[in-house]
Each structure stands twice: as C-alpha cells, then as structure tokens.
Protein backbone atom coordinates (compact mmCIF):
# COMPACT_ATOMS: atom_id res chain seq x y z
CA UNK A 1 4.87 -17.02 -11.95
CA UNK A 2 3.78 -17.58 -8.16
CA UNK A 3 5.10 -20.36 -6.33
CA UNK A 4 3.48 -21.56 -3.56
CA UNK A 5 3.92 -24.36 -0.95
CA UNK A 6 0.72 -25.90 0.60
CA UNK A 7 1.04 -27.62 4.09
CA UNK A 8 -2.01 -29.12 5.39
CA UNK A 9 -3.18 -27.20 8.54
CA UNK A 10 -3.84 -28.46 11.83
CA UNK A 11 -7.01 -27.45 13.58
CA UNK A 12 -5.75 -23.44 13.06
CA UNK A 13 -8.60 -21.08 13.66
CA UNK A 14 -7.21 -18.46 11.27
CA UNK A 15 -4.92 -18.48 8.00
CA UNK A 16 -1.68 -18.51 8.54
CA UNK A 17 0.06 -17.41 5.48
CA UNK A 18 4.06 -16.60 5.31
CA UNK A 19 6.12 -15.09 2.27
CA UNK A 20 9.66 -15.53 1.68
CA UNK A 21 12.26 -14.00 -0.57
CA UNK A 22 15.19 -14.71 -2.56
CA UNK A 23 17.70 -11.39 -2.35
CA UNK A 24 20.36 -10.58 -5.30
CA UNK A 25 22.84 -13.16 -5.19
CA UNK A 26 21.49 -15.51 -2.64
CA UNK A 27 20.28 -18.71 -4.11
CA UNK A 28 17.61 -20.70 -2.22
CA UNK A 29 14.37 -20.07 -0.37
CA UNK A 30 15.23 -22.91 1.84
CA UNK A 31 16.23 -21.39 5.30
CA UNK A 32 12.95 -19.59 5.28
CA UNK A 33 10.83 -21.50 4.21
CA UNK A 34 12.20 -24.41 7.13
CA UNK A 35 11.40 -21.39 9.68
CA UNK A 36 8.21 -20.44 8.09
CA UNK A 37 6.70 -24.11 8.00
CA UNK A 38 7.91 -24.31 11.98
CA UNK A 39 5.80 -21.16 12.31
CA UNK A 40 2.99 -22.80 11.36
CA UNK A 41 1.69 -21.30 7.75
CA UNK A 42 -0.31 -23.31 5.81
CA UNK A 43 0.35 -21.73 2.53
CA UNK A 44 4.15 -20.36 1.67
CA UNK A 45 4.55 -17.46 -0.97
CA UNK A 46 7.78 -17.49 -2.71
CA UNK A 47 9.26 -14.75 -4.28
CA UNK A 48 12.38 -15.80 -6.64
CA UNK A 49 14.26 -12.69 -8.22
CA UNK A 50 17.51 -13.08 -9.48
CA UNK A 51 18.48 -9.26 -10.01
CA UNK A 52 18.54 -6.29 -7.31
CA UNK A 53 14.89 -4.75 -8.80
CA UNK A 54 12.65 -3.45 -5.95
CA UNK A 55 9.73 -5.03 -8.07
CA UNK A 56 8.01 -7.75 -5.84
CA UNK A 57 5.21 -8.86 -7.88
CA UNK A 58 4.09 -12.03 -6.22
CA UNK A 59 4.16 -9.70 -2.56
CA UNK A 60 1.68 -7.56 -4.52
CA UNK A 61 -0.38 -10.39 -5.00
CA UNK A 62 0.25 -11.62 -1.66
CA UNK A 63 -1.23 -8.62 0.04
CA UNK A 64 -4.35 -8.37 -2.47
CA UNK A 65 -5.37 -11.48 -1.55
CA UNK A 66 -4.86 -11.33 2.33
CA UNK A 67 -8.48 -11.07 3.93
CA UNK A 68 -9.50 -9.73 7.19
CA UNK A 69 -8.37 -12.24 10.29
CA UNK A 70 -5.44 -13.48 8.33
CA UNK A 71 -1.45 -13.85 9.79
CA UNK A 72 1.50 -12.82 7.47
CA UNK A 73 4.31 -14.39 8.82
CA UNK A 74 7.91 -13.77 8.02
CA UNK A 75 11.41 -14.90 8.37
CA UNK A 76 12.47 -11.24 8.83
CA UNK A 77 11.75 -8.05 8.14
CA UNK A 78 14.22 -7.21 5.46
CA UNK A 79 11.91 -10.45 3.49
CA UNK A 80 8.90 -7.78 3.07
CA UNK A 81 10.99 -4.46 2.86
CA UNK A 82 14.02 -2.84 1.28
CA UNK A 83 13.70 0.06 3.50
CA UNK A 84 11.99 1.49 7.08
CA UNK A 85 9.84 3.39 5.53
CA UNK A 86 8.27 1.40 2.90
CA UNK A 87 7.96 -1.63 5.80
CA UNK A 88 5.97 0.89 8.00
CA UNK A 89 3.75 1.71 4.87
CA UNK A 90 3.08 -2.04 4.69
CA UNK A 91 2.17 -2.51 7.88
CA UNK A 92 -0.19 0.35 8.52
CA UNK A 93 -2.10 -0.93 5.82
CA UNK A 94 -2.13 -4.77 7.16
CA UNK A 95 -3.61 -2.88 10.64
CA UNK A 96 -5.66 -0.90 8.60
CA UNK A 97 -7.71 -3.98 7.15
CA UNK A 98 -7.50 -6.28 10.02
CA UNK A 99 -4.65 -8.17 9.37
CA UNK A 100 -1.89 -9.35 11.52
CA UNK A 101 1.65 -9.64 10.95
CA UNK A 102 4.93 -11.38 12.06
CA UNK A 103 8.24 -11.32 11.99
CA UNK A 104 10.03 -14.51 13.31
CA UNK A 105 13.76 -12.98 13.82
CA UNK A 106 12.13 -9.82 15.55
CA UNK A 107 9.86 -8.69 18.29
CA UNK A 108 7.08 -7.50 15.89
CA UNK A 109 3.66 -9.75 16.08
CA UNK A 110 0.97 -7.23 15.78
CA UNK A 111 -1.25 -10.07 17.38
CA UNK A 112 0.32 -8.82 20.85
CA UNK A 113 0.62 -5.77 23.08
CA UNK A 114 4.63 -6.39 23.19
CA UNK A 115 4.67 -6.39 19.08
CA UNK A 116 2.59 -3.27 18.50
CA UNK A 117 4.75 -1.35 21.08
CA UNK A 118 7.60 -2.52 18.52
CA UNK A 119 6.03 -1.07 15.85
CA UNK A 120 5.71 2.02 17.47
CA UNK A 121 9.02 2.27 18.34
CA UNK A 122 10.47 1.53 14.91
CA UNK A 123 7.80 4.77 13.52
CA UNK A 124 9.63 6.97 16.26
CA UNK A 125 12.78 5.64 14.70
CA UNK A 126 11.59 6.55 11.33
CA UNK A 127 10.75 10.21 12.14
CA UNK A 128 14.18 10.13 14.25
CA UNK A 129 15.86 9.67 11.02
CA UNK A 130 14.29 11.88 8.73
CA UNK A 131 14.85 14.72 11.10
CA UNK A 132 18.85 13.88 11.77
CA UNK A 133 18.53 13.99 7.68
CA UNK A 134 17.33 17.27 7.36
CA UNK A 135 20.24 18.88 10.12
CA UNK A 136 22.82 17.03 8.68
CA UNK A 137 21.54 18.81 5.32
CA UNK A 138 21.16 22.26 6.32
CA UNK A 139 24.33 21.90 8.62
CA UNK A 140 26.48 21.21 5.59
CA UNK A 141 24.97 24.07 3.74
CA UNK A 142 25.81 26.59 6.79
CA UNK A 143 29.29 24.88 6.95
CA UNK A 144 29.66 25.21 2.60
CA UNK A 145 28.60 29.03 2.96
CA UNK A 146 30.73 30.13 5.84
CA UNK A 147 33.67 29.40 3.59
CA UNK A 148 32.33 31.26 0.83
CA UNK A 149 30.98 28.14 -1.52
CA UNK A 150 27.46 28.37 -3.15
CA UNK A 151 25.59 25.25 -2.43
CA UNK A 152 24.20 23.14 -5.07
CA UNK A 153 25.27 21.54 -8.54
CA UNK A 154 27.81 23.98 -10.63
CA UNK A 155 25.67 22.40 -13.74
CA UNK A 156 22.72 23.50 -12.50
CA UNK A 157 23.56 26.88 -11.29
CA UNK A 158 24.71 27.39 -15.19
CA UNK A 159 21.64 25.96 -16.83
CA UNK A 160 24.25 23.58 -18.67
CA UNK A 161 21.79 20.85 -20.73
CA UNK A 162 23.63 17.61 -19.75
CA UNK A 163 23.23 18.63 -16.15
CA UNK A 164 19.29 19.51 -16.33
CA UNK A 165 18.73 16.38 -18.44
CA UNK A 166 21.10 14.46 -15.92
CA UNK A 167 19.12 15.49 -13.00
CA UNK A 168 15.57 15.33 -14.90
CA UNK A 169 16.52 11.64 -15.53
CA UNK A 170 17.46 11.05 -11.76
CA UNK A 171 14.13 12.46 -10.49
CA UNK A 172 12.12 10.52 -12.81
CA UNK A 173 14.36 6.94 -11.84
CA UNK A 174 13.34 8.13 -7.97
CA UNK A 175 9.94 8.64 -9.01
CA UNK A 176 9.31 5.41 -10.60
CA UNK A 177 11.28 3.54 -7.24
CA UNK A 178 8.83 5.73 -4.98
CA UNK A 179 5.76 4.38 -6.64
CA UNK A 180 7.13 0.63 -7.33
CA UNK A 181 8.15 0.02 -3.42
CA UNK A 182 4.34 1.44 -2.11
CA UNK A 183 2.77 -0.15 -4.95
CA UNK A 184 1.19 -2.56 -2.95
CA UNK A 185 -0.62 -0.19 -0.75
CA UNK A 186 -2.12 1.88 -3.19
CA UNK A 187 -2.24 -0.03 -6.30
CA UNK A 188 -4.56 -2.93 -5.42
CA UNK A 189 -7.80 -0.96 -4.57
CA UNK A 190 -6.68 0.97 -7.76
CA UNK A 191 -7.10 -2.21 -9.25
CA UNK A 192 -10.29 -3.54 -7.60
CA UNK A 193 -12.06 -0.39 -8.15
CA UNK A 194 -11.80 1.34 -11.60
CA UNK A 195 -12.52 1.60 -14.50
CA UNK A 196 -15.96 1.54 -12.47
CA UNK A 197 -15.07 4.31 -9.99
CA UNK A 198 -13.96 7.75 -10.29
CA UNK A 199 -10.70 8.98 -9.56
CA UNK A 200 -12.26 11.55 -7.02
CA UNK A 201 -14.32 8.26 -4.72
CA UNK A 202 -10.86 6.07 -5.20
CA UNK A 203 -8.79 9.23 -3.84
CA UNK A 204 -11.27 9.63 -1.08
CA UNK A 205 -11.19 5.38 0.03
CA UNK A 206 -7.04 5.94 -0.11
CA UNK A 207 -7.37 9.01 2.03
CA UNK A 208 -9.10 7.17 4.52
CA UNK A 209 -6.74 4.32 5.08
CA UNK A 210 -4.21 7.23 5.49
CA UNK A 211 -2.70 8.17 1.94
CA UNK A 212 -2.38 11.66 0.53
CA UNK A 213 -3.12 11.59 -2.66
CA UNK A 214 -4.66 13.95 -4.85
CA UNK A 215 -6.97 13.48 -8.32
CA UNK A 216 -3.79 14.33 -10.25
CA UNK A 217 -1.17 12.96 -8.31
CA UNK A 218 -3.00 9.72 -8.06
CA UNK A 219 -3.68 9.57 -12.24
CA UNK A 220 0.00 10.20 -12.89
CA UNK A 221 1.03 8.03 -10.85
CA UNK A 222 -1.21 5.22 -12.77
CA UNK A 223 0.15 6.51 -15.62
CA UNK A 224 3.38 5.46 -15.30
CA UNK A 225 2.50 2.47 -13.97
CA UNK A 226 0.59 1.19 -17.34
CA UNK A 227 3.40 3.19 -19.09
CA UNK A 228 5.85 0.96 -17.61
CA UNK A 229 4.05 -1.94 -18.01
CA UNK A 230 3.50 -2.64 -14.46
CA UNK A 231 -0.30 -2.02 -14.45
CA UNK A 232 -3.43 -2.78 -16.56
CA UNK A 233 -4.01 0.16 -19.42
CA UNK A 234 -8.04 -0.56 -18.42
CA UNK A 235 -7.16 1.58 -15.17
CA UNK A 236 -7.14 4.50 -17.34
CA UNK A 237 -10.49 3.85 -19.09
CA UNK A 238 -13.08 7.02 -19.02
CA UNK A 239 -14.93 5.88 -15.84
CA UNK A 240 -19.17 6.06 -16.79
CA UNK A 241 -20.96 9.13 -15.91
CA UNK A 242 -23.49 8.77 -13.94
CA UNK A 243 -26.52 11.66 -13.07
CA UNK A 244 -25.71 13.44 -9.60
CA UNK A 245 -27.99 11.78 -7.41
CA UNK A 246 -25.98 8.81 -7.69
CA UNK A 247 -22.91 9.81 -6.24
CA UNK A 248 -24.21 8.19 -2.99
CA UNK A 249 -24.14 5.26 -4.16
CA UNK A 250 -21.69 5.15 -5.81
CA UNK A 251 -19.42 6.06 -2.93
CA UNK A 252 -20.80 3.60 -0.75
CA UNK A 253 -20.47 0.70 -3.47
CA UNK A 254 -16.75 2.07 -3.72
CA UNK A 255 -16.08 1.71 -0.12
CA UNK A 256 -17.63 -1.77 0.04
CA UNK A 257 -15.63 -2.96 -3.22
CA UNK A 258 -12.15 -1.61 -1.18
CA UNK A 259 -12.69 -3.81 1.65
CA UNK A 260 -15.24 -6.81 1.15
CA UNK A 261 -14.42 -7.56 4.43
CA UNK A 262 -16.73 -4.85 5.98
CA UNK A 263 -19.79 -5.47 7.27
CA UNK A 264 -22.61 -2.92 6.60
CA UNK A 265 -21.78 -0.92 9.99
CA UNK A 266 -18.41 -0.85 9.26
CA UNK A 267 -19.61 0.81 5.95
CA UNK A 268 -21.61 3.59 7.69
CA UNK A 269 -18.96 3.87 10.51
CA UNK A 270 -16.35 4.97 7.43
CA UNK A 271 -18.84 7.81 6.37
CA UNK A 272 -19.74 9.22 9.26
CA UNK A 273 -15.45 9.59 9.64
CA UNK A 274 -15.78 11.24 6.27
CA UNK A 275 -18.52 13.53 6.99
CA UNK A 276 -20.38 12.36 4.11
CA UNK A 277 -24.35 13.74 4.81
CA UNK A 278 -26.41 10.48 5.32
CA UNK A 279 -29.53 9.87 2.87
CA UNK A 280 -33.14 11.65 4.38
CA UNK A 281 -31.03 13.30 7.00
CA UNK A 282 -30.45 12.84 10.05
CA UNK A 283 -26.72 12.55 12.29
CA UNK A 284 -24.90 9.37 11.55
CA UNK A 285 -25.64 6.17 9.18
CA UNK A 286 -27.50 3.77 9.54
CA UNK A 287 -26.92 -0.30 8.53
CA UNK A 288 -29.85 -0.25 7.00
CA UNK A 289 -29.61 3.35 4.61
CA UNK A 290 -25.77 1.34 3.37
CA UNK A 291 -27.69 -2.00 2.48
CA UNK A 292 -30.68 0.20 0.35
CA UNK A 293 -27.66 1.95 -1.73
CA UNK A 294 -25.39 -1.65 -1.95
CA UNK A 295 -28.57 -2.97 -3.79
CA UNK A 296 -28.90 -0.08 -5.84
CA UNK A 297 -25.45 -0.13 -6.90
CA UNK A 298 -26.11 -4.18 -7.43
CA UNK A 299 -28.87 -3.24 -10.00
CA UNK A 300 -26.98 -0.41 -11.90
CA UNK A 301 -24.00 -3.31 -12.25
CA UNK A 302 -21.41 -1.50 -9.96
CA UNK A 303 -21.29 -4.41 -7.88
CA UNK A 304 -20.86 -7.94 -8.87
CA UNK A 305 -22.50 -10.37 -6.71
C-alpha cells in the first residue's frame, strides 16, 4: 500500500515531489520526511519495508507517475539506490524524460550546472570501479597460476552435481536481483505499452532511452517477472497482428504511448535518431506526417484518448 503525505503548495511553478525510505532495521520515516517537507515537496512518497529485499514497489510507482517538468527530491542518495550503478540507471532515465532530481545531503540537483557536473563525476567513478574490478580479478588469477593452482571452483572443474546446481541457483538469485533493482527503468513502458505493442517496437523505444536489450532478452526477462509475481501475466499476451503497412503507425503510436509528454516534434525528432524512412519520402519528419499516423492509430484503438 502507498503512503503518501500531501502538503499544500505555495505558489510552486513545478511539482515538487520527494520519496523517502525506511532501511532494514531502522524504524521511522520521520527524519526524512522533516527534511523533505523543508525542501519544499508537496506530495511525500513513503516507502515502509521491514526486511533487507531490494524490491521498492511504491519507487516503481513513484517513477511511472513522474511527468515531464517534475522535481524528485531526496534525503539522500542511498533513499533511491542500494548501489552506484543502479542510482546512475535511475537517473539517466529521470534526464532522459525531462525530469529533475535532488539529493538534499549531496551536491547532485540536476536543475544546476554544479549538480550535473556531480553526476558526471560519480559515472567516471562508476567505470573507475568496474575497471579496478576486473585487475584485481585477473591479477589474482596470474598470482593463483604462478604458484601452480588452477583457478576456479574444484566442484566445477569435476562436474560434481551439488556444485553445478549450487552455482546454477546463484546465477539465477543474481539474475532475478539484476532485473528487480532496474525494474523501474525498463518495466514501466513494458507496462504502458503491451499487450498492444510488439516486443520488436518496445525493444526499439528502450533502445532509444539507452537500454540494450534484445527481443529475447527483453521476453525473458518479463518472464520472470510475471513468474515471480512481480508483473502482470497480460504482458505476455500474443500482441495483434496487424498487415505490414501498419508498422508505421504503429511505431509512432508506441513512441507517443512511452512518453505522453512529447509533443508531435519531439515524436518526429525520435525517428529521424532512429533512421526510421518518413511516410511519401523525403529527409526528416514532419509534425504534421506524426499527427496523420497518431489519428490512425486512434481509429484502429491503439491509442486511448
């Protein structure tokens, strides 16, 4: 259940909207939500949970509802992440769609020059890591072979069952932690956008806001979602075939559905970047081509007004 706390705002010109968090073994929401209402945000989302699960289901919410123009505001930034890089996953996708973010205990207001040099800086540091990571790795590998030991599990090496089903089990555990911490910057258009849509136009709207997903990749992964109960089984509905000269518009309805916040030249701006032939010819899209296939896809039902 979402908790919320609404605080009557004072000529703002934008929504300012702040989340706060309970971690494992803390108690109260109260310290942050005193900072948060200080900060100015007019509507508080509270997420209570009372074990150490990386499942944030009202920040899922949170960020589906979040609209173009809007302020997320937090205490800190261990409130919205449990790690670097599924904060900076976050918070390409906020810039992505137009939405600023803040973090009262650090320098990070992507509202600001100062802020979004921070944010840089803490994607260097991410890299930086994952390098230092992968030389510490393949320096303790040189180190084990100079003395004459094989590297990797004994287990393994011997095909024993109760290792392979040991390590099958860890890989799966991973897998599901991977997908449930960047749930909420994949899962949401998922969400908005099929059973309508096909796999291929939803993989092609991620790619653009910088994901790498594939067809399969992207249908296992909503597998295990629904299998785990953490997403609607209607996501895995047959999407309707439709005759070929349609894929225009369905593509364009799919683009508009992902973002209602774009305006028609925003639309054609996002196919020209992905080299998608406009209708009759011609170089680049025009407003006008986007609003004939937005009514189209209006009459066939793709798009609910």
């Amino acid at each position: 259940m979402i908790k919320t706390t609404n605080i009557e705002p004072v000529f703002q010109p934008q929504r300012i909207i702040g989340y706060a968090r309970v971690s494992a073994g803390e108690e109260t929401n109260d310290t942050q939500l005193d900072e948060l209402r200080l900060a100015g945000c007019g509507r508080i989302y509270q997420e209570h949970r009372a074990d150490a699960s990386r499942s944030m289901p009202v920040l899922s919410t949170l960020l589906k509802d979040l609209i173009h123009g809007d302020v997320l505001v937090v205490a800190s930034l261990d409130r919205l992440a449990r790690s670097l890089a599924d904060l900076l996953g976050v918070l390409e996708d906020l810039k992505d769609r137009g939405i600023h973010f803040r973090s009262l205990a650090d320098p990070i207001d992507t509202s600001t020059e100062q802020g979004m040099f921070a944010l840089q800086v803490l994607g260097s540091i991410a890299r930086m890591e994952r390098t230092l990571a992968s030389e510490r790795t393949k320096s303790g590998m040189n180190a084990a072979k100079a003395r004459g030991r094989r590297a990797g599990n004994p287990g393994l090496r011997e095909r024993r069952p109760e290792a392979l089903r040991a390590v099958s089990a860890a890989r799966e555990r991973a897998y599901l932690n991977e997908l449930v911490a960047s749930a909420q910057t994949w899962l949401p258009t998922v969400k908005r956008l099929r059973p309508d849509h096909s796999w291929q136009d939803i993989v092609r709207i991620l790619t653009r806001r910088g994901h790498s997903w594939t067809v399969e990749r992207l249908r296992r992964a909503v597998h295990r979602m629904v299998r785990e109960k953490l997403a609607d089984p209607e996501l895995l509905k047959r999407s309707p075939r439709r005759p070929p000269e349609h894929d225009l518009m369905r593509l364009v309805a799919c683009v508009a559905i992902a973002d209602p916040s774009l305006s028609l030249r925003d639309i054609a701006a996002q196919l020209d970047e992905m080299q998608e032939p406009p209708p009759g010819g011609g170089r680049k899209w025009q407003s006008s081509a986007v609003r004939d296939l937005l009514d189209e896809a209006r009459r066939f039902g793709l798009i609910r007004s």
